[in-house]
N, C-alpha and C. Protein backbone atom coordinates (compact mmCIF):
# COMPACT_ATOMS: atom_id res chain seq x y z
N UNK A 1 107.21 130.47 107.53
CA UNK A 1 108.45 129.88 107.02
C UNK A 1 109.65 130.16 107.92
N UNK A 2 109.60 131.14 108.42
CA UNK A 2 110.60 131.59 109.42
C UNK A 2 110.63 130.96 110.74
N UNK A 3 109.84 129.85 111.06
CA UNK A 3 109.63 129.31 112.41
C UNK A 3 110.31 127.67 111.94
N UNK A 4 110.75 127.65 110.56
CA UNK A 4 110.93 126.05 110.54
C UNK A 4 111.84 125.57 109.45
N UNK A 5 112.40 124.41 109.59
CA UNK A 5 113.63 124.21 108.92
C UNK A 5 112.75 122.81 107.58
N UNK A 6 112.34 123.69 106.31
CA UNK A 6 111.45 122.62 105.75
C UNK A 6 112.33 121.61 104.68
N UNK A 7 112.06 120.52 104.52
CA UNK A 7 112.37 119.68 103.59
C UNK A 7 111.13 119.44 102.82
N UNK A 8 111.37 118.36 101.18
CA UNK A 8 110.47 118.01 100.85
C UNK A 8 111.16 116.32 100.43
N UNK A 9 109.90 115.49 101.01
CA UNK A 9 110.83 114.10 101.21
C UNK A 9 109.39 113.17 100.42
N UNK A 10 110.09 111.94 99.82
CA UNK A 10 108.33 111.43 99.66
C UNK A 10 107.77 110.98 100.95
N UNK A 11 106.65 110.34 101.28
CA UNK A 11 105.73 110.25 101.83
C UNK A 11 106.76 108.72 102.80
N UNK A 12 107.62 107.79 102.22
CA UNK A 12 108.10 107.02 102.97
C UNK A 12 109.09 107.69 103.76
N UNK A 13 109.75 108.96 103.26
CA UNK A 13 111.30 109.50 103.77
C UNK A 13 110.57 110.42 104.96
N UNK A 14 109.39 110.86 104.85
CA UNK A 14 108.56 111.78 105.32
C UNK A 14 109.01 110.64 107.44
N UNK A 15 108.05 109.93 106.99
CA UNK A 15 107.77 108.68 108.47
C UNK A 15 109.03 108.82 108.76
N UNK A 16 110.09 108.01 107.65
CA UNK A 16 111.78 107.39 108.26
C UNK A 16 112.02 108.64 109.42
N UNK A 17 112.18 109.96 108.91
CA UNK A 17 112.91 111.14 109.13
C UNK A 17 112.26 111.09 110.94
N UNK A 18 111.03 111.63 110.96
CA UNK A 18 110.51 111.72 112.57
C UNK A 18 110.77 110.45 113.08
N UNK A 19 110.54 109.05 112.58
CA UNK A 19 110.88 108.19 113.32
C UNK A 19 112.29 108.03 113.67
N UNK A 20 113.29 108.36 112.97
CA UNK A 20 114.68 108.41 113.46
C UNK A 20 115.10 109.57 114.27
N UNK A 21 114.34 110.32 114.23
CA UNK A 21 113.79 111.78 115.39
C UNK A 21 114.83 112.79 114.73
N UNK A 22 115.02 112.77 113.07
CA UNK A 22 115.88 113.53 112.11
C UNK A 22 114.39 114.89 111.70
N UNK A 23 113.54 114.68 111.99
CA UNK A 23 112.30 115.95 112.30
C UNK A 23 111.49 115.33 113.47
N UNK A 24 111.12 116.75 113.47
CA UNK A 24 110.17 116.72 114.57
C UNK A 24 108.71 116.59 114.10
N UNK A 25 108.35 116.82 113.19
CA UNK A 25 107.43 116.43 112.63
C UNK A 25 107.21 116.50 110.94
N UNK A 26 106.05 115.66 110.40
CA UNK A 26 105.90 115.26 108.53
C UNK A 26 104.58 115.39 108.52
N UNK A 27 104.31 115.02 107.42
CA UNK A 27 103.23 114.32 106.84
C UNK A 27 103.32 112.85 106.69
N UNK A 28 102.83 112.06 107.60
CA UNK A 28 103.02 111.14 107.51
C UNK A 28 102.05 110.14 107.29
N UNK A 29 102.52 108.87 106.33
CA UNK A 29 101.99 107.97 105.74
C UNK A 29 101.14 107.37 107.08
N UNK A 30 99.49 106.77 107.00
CA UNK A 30 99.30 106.57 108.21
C UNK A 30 99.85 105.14 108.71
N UNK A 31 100.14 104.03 107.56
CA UNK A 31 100.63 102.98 108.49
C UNK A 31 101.92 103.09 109.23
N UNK A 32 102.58 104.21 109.26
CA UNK A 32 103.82 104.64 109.58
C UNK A 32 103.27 104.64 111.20
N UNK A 33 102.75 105.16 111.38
CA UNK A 33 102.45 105.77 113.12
C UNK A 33 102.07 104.24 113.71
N UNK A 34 102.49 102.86 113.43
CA UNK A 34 102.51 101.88 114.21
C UNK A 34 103.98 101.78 114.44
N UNK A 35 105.05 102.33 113.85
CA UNK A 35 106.43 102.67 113.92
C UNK A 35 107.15 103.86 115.15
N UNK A 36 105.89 104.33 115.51
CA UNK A 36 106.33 105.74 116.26
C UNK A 36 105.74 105.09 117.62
N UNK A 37 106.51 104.71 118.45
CA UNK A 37 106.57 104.79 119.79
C UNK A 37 105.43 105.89 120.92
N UNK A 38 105.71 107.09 120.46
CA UNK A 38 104.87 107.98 120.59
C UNK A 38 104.53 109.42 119.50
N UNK A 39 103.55 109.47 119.32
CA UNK A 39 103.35 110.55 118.47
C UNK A 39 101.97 111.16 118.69
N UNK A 40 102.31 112.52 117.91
CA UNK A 40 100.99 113.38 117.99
C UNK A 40 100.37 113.88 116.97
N UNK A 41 99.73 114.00 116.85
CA UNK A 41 98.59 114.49 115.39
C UNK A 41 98.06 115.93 115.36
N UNK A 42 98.52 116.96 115.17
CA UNK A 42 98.53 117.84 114.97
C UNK A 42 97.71 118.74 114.45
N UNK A 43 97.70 118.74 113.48
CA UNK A 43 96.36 119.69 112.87
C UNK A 43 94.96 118.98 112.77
N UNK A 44 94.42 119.86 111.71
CA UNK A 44 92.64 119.34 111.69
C UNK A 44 92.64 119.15 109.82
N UNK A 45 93.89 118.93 109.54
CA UNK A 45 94.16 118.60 108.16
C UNK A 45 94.94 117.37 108.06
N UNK A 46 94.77 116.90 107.07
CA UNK A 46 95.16 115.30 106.54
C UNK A 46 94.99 115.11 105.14
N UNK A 47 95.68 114.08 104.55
CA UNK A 47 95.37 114.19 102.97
C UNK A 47 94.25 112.69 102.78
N UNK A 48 93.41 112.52 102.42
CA UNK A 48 92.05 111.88 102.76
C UNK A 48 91.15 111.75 101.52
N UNK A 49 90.23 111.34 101.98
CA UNK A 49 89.04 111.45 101.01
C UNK A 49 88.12 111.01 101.44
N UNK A 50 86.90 111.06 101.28
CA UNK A 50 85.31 110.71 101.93
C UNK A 50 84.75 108.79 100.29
N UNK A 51 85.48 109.20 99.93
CA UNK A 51 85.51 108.30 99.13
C UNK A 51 85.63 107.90 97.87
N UNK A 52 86.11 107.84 96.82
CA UNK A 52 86.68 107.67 96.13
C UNK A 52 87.95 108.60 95.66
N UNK A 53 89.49 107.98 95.86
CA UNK A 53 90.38 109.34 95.98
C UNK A 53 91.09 109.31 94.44
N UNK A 54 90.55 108.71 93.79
CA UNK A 54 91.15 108.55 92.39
C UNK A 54 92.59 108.83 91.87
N UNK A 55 93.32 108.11 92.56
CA UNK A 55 94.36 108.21 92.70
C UNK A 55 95.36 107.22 94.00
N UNK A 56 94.62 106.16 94.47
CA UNK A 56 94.91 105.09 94.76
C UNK A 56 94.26 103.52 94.25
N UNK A 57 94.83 103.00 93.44
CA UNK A 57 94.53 101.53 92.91
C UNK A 57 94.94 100.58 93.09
N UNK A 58 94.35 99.17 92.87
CA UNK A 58 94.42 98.27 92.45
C UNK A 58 94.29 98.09 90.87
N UNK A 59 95.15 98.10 90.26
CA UNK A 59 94.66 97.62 88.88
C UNK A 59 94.98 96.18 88.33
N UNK A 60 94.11 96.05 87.54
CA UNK A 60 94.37 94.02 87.67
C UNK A 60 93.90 93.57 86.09
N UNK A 61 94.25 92.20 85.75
CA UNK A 61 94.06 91.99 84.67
C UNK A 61 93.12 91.02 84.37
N UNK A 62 92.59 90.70 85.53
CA UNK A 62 91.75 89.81 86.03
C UNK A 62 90.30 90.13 86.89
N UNK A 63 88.79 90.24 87.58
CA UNK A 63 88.36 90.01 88.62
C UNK A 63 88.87 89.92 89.68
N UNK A 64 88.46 90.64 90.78
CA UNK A 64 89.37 91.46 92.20
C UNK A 64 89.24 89.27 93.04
N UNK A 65 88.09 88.93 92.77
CA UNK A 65 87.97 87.86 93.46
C UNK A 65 88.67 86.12 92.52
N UNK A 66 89.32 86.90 91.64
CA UNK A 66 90.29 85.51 91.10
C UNK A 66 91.54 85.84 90.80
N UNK A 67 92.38 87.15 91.42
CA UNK A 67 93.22 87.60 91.62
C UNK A 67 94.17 86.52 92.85
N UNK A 68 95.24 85.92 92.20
CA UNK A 68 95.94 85.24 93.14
C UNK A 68 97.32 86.01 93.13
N UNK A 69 97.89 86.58 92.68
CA UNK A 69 99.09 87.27 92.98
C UNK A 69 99.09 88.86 92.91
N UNK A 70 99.56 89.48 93.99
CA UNK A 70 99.64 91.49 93.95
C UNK A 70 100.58 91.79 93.80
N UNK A 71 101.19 92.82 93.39
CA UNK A 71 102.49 93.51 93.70
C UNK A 71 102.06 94.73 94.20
N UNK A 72 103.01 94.99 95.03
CA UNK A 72 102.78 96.25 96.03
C UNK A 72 103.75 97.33 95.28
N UNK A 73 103.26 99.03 95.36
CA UNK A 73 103.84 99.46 95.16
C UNK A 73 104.63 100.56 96.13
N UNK A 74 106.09 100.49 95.64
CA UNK A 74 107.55 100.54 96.64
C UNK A 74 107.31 102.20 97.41
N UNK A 75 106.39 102.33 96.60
CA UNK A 75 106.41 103.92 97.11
C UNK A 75 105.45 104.42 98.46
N UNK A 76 104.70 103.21 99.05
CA UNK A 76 103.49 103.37 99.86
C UNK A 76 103.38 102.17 100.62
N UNK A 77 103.60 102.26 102.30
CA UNK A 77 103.01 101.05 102.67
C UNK A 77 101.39 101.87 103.27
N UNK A 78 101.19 102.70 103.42
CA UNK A 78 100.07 102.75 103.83
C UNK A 78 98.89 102.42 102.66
N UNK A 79 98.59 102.27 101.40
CA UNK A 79 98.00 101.97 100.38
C UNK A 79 98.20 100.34 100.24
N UNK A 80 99.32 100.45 100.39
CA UNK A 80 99.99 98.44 100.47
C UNK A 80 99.00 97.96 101.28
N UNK A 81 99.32 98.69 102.70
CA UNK A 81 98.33 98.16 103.76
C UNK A 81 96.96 98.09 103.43
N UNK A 82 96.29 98.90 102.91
CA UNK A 82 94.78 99.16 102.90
C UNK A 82 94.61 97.94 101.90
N UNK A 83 95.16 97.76 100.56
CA UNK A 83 94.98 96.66 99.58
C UNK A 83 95.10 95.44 100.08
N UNK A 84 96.23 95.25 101.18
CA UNK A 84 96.18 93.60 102.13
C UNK A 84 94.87 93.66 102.47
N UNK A 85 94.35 94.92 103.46
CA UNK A 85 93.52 94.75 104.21
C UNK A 85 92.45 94.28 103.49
N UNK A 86 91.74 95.11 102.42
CA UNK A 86 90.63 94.61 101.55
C UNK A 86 90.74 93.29 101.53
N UNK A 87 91.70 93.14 100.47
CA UNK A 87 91.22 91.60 100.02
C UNK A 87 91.31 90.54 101.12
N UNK A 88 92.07 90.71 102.36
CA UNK A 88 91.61 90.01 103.35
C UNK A 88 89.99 90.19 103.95
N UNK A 89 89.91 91.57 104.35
CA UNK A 89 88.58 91.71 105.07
C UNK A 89 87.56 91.62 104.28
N UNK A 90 87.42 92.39 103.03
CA UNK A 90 86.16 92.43 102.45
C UNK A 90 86.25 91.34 101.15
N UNK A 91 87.49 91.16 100.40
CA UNK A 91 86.86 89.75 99.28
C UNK A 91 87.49 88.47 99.56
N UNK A 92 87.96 88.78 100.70
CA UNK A 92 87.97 87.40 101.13
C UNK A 92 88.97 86.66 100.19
N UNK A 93 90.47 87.38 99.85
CA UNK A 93 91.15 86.78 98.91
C UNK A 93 92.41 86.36 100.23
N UNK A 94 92.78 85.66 99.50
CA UNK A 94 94.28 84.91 100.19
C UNK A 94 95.22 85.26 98.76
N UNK A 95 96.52 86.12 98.72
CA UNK A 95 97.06 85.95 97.88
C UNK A 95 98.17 86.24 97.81
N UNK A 96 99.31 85.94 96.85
CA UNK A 96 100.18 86.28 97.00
C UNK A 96 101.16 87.39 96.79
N UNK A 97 101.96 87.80 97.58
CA UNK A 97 102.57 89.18 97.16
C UNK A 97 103.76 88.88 96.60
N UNK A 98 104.13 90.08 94.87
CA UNK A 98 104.91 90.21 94.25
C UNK A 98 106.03 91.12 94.50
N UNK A 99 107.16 91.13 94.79
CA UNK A 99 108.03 92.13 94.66
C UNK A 99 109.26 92.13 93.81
N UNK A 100 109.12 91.13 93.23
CA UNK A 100 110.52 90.83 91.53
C UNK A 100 109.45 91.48 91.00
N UNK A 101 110.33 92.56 90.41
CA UNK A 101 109.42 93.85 89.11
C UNK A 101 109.62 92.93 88.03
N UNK A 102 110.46 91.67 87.83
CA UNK A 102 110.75 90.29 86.26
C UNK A 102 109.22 89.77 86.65
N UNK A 103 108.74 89.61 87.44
CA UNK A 103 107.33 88.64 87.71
C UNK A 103 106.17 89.58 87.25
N UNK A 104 105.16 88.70 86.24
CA UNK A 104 103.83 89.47 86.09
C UNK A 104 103.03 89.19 86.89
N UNK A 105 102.35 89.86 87.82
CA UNK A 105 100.70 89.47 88.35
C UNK A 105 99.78 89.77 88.14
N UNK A 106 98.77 89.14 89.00
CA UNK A 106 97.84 89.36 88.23
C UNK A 106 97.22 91.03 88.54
N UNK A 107 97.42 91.20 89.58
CA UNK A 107 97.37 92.68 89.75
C UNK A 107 98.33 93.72 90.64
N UNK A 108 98.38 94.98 90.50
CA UNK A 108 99.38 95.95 91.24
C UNK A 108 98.69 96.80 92.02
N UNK A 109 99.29 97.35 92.75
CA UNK A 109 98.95 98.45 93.58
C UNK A 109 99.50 99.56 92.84
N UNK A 110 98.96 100.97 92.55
CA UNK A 110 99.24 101.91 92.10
C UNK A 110 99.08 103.28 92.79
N UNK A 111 99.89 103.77 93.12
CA UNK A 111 99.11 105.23 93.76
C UNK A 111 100.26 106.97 92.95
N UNK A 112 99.07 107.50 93.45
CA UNK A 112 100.09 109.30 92.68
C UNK A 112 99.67 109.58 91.20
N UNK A 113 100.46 110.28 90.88
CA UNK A 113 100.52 110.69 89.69
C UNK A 113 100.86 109.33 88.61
N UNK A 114 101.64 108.57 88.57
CA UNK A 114 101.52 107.87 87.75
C UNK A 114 100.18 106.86 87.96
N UNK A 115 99.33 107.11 88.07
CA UNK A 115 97.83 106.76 88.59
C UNK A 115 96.91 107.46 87.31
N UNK A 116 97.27 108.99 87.06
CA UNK A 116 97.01 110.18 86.06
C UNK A 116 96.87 109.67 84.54
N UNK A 117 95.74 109.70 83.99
CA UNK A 117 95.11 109.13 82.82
C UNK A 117 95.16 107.88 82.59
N UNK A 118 95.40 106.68 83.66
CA UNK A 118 95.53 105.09 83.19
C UNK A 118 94.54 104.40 83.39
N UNK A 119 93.17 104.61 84.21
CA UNK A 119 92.41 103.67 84.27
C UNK A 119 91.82 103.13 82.92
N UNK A 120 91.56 103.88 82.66
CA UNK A 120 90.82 103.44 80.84
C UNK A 120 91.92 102.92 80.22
N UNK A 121 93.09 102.04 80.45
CA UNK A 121 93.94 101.20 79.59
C UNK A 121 94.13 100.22 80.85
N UNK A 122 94.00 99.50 81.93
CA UNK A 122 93.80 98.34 82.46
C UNK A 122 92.09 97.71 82.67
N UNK A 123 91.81 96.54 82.61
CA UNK A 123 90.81 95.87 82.59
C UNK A 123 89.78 95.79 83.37
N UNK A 124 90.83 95.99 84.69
CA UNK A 124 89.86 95.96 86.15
C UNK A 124 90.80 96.81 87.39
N UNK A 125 89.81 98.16 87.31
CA UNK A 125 90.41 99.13 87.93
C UNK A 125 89.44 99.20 89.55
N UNK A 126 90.45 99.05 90.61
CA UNK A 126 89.89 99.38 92.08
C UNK A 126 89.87 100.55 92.53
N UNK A 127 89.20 101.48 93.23
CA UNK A 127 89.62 102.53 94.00
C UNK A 127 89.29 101.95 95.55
N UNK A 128 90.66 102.23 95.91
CA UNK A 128 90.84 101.97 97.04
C UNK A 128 90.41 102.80 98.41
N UNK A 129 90.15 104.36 98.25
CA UNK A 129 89.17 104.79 98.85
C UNK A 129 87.79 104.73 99.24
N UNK A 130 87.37 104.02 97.60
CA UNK A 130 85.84 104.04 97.16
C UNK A 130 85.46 102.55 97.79
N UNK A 131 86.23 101.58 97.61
CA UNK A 131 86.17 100.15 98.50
C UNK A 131 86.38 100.17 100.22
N UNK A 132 87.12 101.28 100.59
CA UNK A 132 87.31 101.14 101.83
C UNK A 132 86.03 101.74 102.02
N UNK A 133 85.77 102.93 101.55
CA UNK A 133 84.19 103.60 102.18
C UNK A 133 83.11 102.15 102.10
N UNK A 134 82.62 101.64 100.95
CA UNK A 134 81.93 100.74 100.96
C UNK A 134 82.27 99.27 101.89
N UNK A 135 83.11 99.32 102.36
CA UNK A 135 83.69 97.94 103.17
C UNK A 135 83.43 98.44 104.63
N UNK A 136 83.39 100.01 104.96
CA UNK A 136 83.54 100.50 106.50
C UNK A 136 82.39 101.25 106.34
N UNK A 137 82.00 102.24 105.46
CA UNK A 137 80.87 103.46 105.69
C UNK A 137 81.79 104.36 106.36
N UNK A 138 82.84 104.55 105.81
CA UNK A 138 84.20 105.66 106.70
C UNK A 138 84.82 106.23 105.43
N UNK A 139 85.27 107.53 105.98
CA UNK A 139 86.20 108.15 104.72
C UNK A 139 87.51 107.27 105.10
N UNK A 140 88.58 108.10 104.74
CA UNK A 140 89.97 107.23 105.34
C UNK A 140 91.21 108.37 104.72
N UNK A 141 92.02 108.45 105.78
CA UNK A 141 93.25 109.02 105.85
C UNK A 141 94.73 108.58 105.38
N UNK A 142 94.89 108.75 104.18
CA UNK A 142 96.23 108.43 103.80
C UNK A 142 97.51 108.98 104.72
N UNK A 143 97.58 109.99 105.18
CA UNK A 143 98.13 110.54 105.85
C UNK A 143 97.96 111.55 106.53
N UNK A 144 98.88 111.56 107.75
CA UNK A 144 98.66 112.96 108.71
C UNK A 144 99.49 113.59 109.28
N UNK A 145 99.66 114.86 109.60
CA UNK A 145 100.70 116.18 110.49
C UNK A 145 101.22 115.81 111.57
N UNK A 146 102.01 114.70 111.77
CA UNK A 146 102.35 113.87 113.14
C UNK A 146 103.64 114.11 113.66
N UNK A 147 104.07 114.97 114.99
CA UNK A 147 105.23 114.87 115.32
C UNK A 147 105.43 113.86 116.47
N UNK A 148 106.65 113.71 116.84
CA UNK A 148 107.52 112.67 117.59
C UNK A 148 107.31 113.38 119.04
N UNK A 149 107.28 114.07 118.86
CA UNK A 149 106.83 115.34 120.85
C UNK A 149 106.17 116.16 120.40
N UNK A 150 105.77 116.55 121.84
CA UNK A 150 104.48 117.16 121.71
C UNK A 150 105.25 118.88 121.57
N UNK A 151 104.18 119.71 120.22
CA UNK A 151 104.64 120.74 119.96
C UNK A 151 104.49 122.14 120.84
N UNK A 152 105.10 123.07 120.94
CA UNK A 152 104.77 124.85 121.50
C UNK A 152 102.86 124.63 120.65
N UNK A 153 101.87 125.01 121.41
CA UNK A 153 101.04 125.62 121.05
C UNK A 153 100.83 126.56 119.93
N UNK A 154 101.38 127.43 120.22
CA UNK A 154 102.21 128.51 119.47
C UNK A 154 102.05 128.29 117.92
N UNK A 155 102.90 127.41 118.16
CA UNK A 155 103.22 126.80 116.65
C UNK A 155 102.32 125.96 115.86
N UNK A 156 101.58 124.81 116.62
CA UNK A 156 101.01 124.60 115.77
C UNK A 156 99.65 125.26 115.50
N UNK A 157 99.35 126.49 116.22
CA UNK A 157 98.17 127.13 115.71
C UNK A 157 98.90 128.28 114.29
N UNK A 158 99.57 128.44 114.85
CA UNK A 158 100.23 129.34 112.94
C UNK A 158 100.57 127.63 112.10
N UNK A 159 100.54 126.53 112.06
CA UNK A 159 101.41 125.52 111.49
C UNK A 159 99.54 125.18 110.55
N UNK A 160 99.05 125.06 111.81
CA UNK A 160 97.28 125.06 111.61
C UNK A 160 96.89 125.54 110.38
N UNK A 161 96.86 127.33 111.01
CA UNK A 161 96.46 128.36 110.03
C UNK A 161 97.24 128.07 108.80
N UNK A 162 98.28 127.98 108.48
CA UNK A 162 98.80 128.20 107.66
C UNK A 162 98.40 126.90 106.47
N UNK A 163 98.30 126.17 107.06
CA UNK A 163 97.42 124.38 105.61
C UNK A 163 96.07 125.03 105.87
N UNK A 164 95.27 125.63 106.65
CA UNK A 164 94.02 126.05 106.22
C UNK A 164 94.15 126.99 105.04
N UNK A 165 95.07 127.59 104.98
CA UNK A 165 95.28 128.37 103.74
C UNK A 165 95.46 127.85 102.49
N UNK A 166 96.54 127.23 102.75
CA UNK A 166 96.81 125.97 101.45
C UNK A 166 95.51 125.10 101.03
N UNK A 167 94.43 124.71 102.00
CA UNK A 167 93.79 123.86 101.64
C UNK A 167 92.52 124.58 100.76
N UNK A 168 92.74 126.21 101.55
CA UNK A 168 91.34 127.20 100.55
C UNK A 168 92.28 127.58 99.20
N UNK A 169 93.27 126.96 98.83
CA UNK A 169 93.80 127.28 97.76
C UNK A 169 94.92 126.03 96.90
N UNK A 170 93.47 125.40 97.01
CA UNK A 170 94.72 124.24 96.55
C UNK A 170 94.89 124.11 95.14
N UNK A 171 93.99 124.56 94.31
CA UNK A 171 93.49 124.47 92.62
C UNK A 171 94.35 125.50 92.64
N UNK A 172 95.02 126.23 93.00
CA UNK A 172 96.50 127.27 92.70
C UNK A 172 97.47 126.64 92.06
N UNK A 173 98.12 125.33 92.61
CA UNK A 173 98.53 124.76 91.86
C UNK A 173 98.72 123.97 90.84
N UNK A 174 97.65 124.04 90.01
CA UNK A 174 97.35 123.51 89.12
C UNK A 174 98.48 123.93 87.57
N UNK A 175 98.45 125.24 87.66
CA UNK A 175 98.81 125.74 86.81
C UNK A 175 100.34 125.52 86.30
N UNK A 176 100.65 124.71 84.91
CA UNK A 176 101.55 124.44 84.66
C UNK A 176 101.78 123.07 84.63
N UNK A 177 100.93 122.19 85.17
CA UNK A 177 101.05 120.47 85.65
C UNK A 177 100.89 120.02 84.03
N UNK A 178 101.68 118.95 84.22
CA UNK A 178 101.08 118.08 82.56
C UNK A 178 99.77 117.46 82.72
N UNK A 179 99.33 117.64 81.31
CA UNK A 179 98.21 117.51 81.01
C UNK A 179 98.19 115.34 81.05
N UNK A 180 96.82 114.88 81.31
CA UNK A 180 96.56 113.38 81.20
C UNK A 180 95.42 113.28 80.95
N UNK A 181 94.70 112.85 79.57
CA UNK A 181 94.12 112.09 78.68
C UNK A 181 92.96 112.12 80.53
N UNK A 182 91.55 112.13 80.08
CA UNK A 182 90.71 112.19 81.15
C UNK A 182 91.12 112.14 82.22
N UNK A 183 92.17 113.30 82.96
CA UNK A 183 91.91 113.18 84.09
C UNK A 183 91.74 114.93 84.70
N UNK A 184 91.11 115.03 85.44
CA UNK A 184 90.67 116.66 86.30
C UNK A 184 90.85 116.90 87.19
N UNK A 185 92.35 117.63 87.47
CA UNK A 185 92.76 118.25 88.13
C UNK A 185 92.30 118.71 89.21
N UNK A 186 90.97 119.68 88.69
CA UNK A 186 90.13 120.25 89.75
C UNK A 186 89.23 119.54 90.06
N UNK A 187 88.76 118.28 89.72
CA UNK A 187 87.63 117.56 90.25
C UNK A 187 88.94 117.02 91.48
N UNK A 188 89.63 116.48 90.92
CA UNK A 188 90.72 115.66 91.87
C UNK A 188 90.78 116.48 93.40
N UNK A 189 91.33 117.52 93.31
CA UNK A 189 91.30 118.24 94.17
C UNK A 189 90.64 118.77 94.95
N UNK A 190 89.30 119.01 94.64
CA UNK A 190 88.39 119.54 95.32
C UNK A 190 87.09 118.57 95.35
N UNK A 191 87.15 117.27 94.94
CA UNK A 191 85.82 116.57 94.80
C UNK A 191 86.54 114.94 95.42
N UNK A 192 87.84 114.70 94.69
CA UNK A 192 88.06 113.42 95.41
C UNK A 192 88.95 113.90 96.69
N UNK A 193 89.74 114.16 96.50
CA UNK A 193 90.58 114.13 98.14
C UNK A 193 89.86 115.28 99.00
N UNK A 194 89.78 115.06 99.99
CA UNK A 194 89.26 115.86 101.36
C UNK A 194 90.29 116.45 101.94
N UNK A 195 91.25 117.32 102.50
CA UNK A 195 92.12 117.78 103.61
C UNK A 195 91.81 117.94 104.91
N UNK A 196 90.45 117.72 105.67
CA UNK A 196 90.18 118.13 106.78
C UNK A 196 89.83 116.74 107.33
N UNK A 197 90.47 117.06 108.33
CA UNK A 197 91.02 115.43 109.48
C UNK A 197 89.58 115.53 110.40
N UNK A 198 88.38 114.69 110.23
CA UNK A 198 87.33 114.77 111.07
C UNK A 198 87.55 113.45 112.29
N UNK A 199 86.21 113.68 112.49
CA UNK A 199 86.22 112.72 113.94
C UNK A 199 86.21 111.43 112.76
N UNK A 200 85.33 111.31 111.44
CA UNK A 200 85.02 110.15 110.85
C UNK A 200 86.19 109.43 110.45
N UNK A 201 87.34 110.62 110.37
CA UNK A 201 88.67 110.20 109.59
C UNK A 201 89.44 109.15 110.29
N UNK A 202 89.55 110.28 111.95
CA UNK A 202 90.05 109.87 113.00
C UNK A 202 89.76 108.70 113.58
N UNK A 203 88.78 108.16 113.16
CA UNK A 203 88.12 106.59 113.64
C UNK A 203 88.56 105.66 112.42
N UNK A 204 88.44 106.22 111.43
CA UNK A 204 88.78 104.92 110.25
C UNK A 204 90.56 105.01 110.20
N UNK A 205 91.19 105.93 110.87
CA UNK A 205 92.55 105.87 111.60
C UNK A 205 92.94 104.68 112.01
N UNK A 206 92.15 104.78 113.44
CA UNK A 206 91.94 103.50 114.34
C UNK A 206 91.53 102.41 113.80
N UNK A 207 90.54 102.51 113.19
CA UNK A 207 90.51 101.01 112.31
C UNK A 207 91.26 100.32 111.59
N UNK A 208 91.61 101.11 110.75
CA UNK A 208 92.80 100.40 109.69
C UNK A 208 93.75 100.33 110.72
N UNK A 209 94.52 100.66 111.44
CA UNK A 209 95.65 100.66 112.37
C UNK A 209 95.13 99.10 112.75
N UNK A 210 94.09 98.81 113.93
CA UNK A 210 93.58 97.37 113.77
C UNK A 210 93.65 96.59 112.71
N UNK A 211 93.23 96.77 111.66
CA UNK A 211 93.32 95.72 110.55
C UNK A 211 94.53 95.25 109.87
N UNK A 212 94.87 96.43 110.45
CA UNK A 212 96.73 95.80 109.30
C UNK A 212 97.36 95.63 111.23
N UNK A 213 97.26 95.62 112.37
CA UNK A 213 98.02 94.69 113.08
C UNK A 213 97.76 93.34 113.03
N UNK A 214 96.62 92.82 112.61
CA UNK A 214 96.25 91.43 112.61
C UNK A 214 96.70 91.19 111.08
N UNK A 215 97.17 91.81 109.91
CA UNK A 215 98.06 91.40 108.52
C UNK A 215 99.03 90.47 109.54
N UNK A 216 99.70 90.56 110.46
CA UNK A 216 100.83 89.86 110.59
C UNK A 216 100.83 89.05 111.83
């Protein structure tokens, strides 16, 4: 703690901040790093999953393949991105995107905690981890430890050590969280999301980075 000046920002303020070079490095959302000119990836940790991260959706009121309108949600383009990407790459949807919160569609993008006990009250629930694994045979990286220059050594081997710690102790924080109607904390933590940034991660990186440059 004594080596660094920490904030806590969401996951969009996280990108803005290094990309305006207001830090030197975040956790950053991964469609963010098509924004960074140059950047570096840092640790051997990432927030991830091997596949299903229960806690990124599509939820819909309809069939994923008669779904004509999405709304994205404001809090994530890297999840935004992965949901274009699907229904472009794997169901083959053309559709339209919602952003008047007055407009109903037929389905939303959902990610986080307000994600926490809702599948069992919408009709047709996606996991967007669990579709990307089945669409690639890849885990996939929501985000990663990315600074704007390259860091002291130094540092990021204590920056390292120190999320290897956090990551052998992550069910620590559990204690005290509100409770949600079927959902598990500790399965969440230790069964859906992954923290360790592999070579498999690091390639379905690169992929999605490809797939959402051809979104536009």
């Amino acid at each position: 703690m004594d080596q660094i000046d920490l904030s806590v920002d969401y996951p969009s303020a996280c990108a803005q901040k290094v990309i305006d070079d207001e830090a030197d490095m975040g956790i950053i959302p991964t469609a963010a790093l098509l924004s960074l000119p140059e950047y570096y990836i840092n640790t051997d940790f990432c927030i991830g999953t091997e596949g299903a991260v229960d806690s990124v959706f599509i939820f819909s009121n309809k069939p994923i393949t008669e779904v004509e309108t999405l709304r994205l949600d404001k809090q994530s383009r890297t999840s935004n991105g992965l949901a274009r990407v699907l229904l472009k790459n794997y169901w083959k949807r053309e559709v339209q995107l919602i952003t008047d919160d007055s407009v109903e569609p037929d389905a939303y993008v959902l990610i986080g905690d307000r994600t926490f006990g809702k599948k069992n009250t919408v009709p047709y629930v996606y996991d967007l981890g669990k579709e990307w694994f089945d669409f690639t045979g890849l885990p996939f990286a929501f985000a990663l430890w990315v600074s704007n220059k390259k860091l002291p050594e130094s540092f990021v081997k204590d920056f390292n050590d120190a999320l290897a710690y956090g990551v052998a102790h992550a069910t620590d924080v559990i204690t005290g969280l509100p409770e949600f109607e079927g959902f598990d904390y500790t399965k969440y933590l230790t069964a859906h999301l992954d923290f360790h940034l592999t070579d498999q991660k690091r390639e379905a990186v690169q992929r999605y980075l490809g797939y959402l440059k051809d979104l536009d």
